[in-house]
C-alpha atoms as a PDB file:
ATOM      1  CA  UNK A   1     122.262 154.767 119.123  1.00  0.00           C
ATOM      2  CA  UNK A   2     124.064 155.837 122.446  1.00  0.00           C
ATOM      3  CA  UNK A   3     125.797 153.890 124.526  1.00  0.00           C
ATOM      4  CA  UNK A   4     124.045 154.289 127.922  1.00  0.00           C
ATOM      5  CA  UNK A   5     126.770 152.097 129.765  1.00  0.00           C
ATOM      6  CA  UNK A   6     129.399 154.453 131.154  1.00  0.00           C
ATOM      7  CA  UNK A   7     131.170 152.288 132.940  1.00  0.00           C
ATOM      8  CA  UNK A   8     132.682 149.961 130.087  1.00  0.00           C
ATOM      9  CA  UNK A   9     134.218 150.845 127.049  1.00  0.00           C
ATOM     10  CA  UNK A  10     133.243 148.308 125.391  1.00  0.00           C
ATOM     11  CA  UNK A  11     132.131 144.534 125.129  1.00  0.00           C
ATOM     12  CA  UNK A  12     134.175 141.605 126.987  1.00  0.00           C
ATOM     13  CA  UNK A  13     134.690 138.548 125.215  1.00  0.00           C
ATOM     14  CA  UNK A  14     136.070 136.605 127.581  1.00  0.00           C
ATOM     15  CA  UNK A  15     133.267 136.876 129.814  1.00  0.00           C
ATOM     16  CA  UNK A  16     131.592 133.677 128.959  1.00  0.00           C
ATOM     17  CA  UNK A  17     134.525 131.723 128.979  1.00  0.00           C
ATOM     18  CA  UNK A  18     135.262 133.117 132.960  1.00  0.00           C
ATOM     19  CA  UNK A  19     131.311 132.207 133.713  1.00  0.00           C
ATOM     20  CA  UNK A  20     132.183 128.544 132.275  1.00  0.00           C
ATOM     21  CA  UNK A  21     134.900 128.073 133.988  1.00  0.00           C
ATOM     22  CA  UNK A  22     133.986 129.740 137.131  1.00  0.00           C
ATOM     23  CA  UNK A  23     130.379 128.334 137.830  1.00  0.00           C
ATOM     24  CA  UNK A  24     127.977 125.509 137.157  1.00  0.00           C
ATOM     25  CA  UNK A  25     127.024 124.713 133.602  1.00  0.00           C
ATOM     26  CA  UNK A  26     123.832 123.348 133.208  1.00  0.00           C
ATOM     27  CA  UNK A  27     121.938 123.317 129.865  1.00  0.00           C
ATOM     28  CA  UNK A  28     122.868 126.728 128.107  1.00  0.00           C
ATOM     29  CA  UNK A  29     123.114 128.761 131.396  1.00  0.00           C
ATOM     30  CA  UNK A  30     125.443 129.146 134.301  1.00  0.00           C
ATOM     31  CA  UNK A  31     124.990 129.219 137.768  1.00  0.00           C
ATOM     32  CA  UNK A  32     126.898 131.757 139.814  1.00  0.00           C
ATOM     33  CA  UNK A  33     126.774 131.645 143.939  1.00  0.00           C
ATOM     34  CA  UNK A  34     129.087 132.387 147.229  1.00  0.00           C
ATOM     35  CA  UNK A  35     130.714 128.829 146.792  1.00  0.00           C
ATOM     36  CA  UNK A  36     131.800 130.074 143.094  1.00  0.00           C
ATOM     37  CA  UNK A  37     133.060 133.020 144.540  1.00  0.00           C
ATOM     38  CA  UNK A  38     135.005 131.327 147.257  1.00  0.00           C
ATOM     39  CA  UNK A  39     136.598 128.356 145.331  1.00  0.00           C
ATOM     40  CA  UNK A  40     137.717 131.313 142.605  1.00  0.00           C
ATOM     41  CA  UNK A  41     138.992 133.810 145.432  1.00  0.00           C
ATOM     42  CA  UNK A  42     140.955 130.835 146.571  1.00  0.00           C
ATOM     43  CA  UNK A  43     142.288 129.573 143.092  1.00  0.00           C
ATOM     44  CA  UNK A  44     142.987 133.178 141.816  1.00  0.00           C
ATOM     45  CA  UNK A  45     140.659 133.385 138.841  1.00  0.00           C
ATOM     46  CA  UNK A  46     138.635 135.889 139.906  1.00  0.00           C
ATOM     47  CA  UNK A  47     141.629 138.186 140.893  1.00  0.00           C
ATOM     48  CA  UNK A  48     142.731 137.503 137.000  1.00  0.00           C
ATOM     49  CA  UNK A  49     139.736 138.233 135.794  1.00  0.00           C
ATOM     50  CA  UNK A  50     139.583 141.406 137.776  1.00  0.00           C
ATOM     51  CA  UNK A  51     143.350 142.440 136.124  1.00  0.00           C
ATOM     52  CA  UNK A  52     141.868 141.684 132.367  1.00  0.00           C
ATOM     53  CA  UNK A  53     139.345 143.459 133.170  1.00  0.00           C
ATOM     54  CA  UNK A  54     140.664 146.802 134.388  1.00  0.00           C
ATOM     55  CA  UNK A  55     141.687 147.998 130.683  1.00  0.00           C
ATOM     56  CA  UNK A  56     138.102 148.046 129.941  1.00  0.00           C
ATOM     57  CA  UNK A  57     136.468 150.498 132.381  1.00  0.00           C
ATOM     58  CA  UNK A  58     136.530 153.572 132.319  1.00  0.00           C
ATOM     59  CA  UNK A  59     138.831 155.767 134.588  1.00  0.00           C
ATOM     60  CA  UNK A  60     136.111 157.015 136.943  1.00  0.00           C
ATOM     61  CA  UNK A  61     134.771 153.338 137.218  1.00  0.00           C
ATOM     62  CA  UNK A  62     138.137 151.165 137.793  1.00  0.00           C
ATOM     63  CA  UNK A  63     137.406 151.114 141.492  1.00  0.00           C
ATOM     64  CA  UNK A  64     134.813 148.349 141.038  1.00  0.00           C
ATOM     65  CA  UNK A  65     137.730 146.225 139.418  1.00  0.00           C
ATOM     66  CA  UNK A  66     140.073 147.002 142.193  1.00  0.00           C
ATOM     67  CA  UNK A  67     140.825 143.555 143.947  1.00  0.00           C
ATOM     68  CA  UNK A  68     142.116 144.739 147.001  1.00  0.00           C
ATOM     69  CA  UNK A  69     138.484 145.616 147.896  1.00  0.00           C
ATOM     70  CA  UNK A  70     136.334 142.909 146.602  1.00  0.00           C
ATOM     71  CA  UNK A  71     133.408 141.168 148.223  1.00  0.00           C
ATOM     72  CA  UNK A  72     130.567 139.040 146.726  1.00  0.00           C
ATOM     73  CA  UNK A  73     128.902 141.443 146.494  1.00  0.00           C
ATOM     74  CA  UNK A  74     130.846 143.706 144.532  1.00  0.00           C
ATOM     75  CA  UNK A  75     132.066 140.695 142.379  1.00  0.00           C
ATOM     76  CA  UNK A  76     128.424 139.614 141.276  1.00  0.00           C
ATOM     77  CA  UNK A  77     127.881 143.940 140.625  1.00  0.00           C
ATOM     78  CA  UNK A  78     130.860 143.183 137.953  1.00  0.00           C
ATOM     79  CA  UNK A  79     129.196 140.388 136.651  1.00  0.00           C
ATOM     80  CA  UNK A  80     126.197 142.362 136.151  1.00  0.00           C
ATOM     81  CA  UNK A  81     127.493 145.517 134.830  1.00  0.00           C
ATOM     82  CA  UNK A  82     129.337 143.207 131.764  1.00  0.00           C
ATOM     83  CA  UNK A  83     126.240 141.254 131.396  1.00  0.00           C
ATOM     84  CA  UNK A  84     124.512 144.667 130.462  1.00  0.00           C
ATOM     85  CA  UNK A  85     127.191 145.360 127.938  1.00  0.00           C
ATOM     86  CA  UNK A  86     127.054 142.454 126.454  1.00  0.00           C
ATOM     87  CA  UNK A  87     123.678 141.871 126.101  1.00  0.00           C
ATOM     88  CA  UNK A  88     123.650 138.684 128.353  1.00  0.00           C
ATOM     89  CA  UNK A  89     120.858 138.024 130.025  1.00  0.00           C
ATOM     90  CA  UNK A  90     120.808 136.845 133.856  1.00  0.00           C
ATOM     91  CA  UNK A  91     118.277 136.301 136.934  1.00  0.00           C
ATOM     92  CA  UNK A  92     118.504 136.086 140.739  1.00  0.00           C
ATOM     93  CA  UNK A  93     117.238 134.078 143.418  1.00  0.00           C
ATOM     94  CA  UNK A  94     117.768 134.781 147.277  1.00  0.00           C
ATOM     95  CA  UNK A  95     118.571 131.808 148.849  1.00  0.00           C
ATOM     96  CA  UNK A  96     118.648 131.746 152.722  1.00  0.00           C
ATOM     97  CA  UNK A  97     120.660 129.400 154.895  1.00  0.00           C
ATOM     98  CA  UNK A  98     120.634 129.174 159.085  1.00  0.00           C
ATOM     99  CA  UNK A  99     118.771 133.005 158.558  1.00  0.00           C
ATOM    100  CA  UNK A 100     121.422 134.695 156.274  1.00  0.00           C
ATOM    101  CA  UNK A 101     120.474 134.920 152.906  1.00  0.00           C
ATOM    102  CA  UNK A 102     122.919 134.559 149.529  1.00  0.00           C
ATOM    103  CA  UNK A 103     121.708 135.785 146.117  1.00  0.00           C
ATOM    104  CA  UNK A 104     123.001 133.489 143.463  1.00  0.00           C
ATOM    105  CA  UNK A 105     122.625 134.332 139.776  1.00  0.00           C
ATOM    106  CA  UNK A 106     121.815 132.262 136.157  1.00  0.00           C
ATOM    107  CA  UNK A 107     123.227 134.176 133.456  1.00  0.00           C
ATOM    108  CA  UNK A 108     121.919 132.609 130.288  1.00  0.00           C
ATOM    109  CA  UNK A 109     124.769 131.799 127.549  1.00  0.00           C
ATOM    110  CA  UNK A 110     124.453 133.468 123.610  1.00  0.00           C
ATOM    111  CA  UNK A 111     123.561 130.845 121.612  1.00  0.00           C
ATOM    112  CA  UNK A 112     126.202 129.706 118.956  1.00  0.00           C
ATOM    113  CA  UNK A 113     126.304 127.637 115.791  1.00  0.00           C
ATOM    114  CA  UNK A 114     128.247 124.252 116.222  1.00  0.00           C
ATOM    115  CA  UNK A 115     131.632 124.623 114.278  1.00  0.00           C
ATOM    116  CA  UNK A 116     131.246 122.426 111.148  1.00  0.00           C
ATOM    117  CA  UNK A 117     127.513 122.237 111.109  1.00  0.00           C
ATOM    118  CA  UNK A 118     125.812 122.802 107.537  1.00  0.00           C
ATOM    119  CA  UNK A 119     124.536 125.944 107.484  1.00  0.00           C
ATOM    120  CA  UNK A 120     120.452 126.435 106.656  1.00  0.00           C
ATOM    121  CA  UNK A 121     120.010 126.924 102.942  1.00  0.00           C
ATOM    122  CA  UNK A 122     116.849 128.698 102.020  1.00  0.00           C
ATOM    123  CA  UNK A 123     115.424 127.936  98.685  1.00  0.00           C
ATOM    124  CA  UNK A 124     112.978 130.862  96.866  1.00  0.00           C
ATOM    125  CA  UNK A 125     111.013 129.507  94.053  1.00  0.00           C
ATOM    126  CA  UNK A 126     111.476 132.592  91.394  1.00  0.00           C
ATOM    127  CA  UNK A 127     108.831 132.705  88.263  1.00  0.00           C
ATOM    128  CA  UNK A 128     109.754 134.786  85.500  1.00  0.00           C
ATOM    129  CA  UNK A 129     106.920 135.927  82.994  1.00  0.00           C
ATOM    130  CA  UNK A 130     107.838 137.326  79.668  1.00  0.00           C
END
């Protein structure tokens, strides 16, 4: 199968960790919106996250990891472009305040086993005839 994704080279795995960290957790998804972005502009996560990431696009594409430029809007086109590569999925809704409007995002988590949980044994019933 080809990779239609020519932007990354390949799949982050730090991204859900960032979104964890970064947003609101609520039930197996994370919320994502302008106050994220602010509080991690101002704490310096998301200009971290931006210098992990840079190994991981292509040449062509690093300008959409290049901090010195970044708005909301370019962050959240980040967000979206790894959630593609990793197979995350996510949805939008426009919010509007005092007639502006702010698009916030829930990108739902992958699902993992708990460590130390039994795992499911399946049992086939096998009859032999001789």
């Amino acid at each position: 199968m080809v990779d239609k994704n020519q932007t990354l080279k390949s799949p982050i795995d730090f991204f859900t960790d960032f979104l964890e960290k970064l947003g609101t957790l609520e039930k197996g998804t994370v919320l994502v919106n302008i106050n994220h972005y602010k509080r991690g502009i101002y704490n310096g996560s998301i200009q971290e996250f931006f210098e992990r990431m840079y190994p991981f696009y292509y040449d062509s594409k690093k300008h959409y990891v290049d901090f010195g430029k970044v708005t909301y809007s370019k962050f959240i086109t980040v967000l979206r472009q790894i959630s593609h590569k990793n197979q995350v999925a996510y949805e939008y809704k426009i919010k509007y305040n005092h007639s502006k409007h702010y698009i916030e995002y829930t990108f739902t988590l992958p699902t993992t086993e708990p460590t130390g949980s039994i795992p499911k044994i399946e049992y086939v019933e096998k009859h032999e005839i001789d």
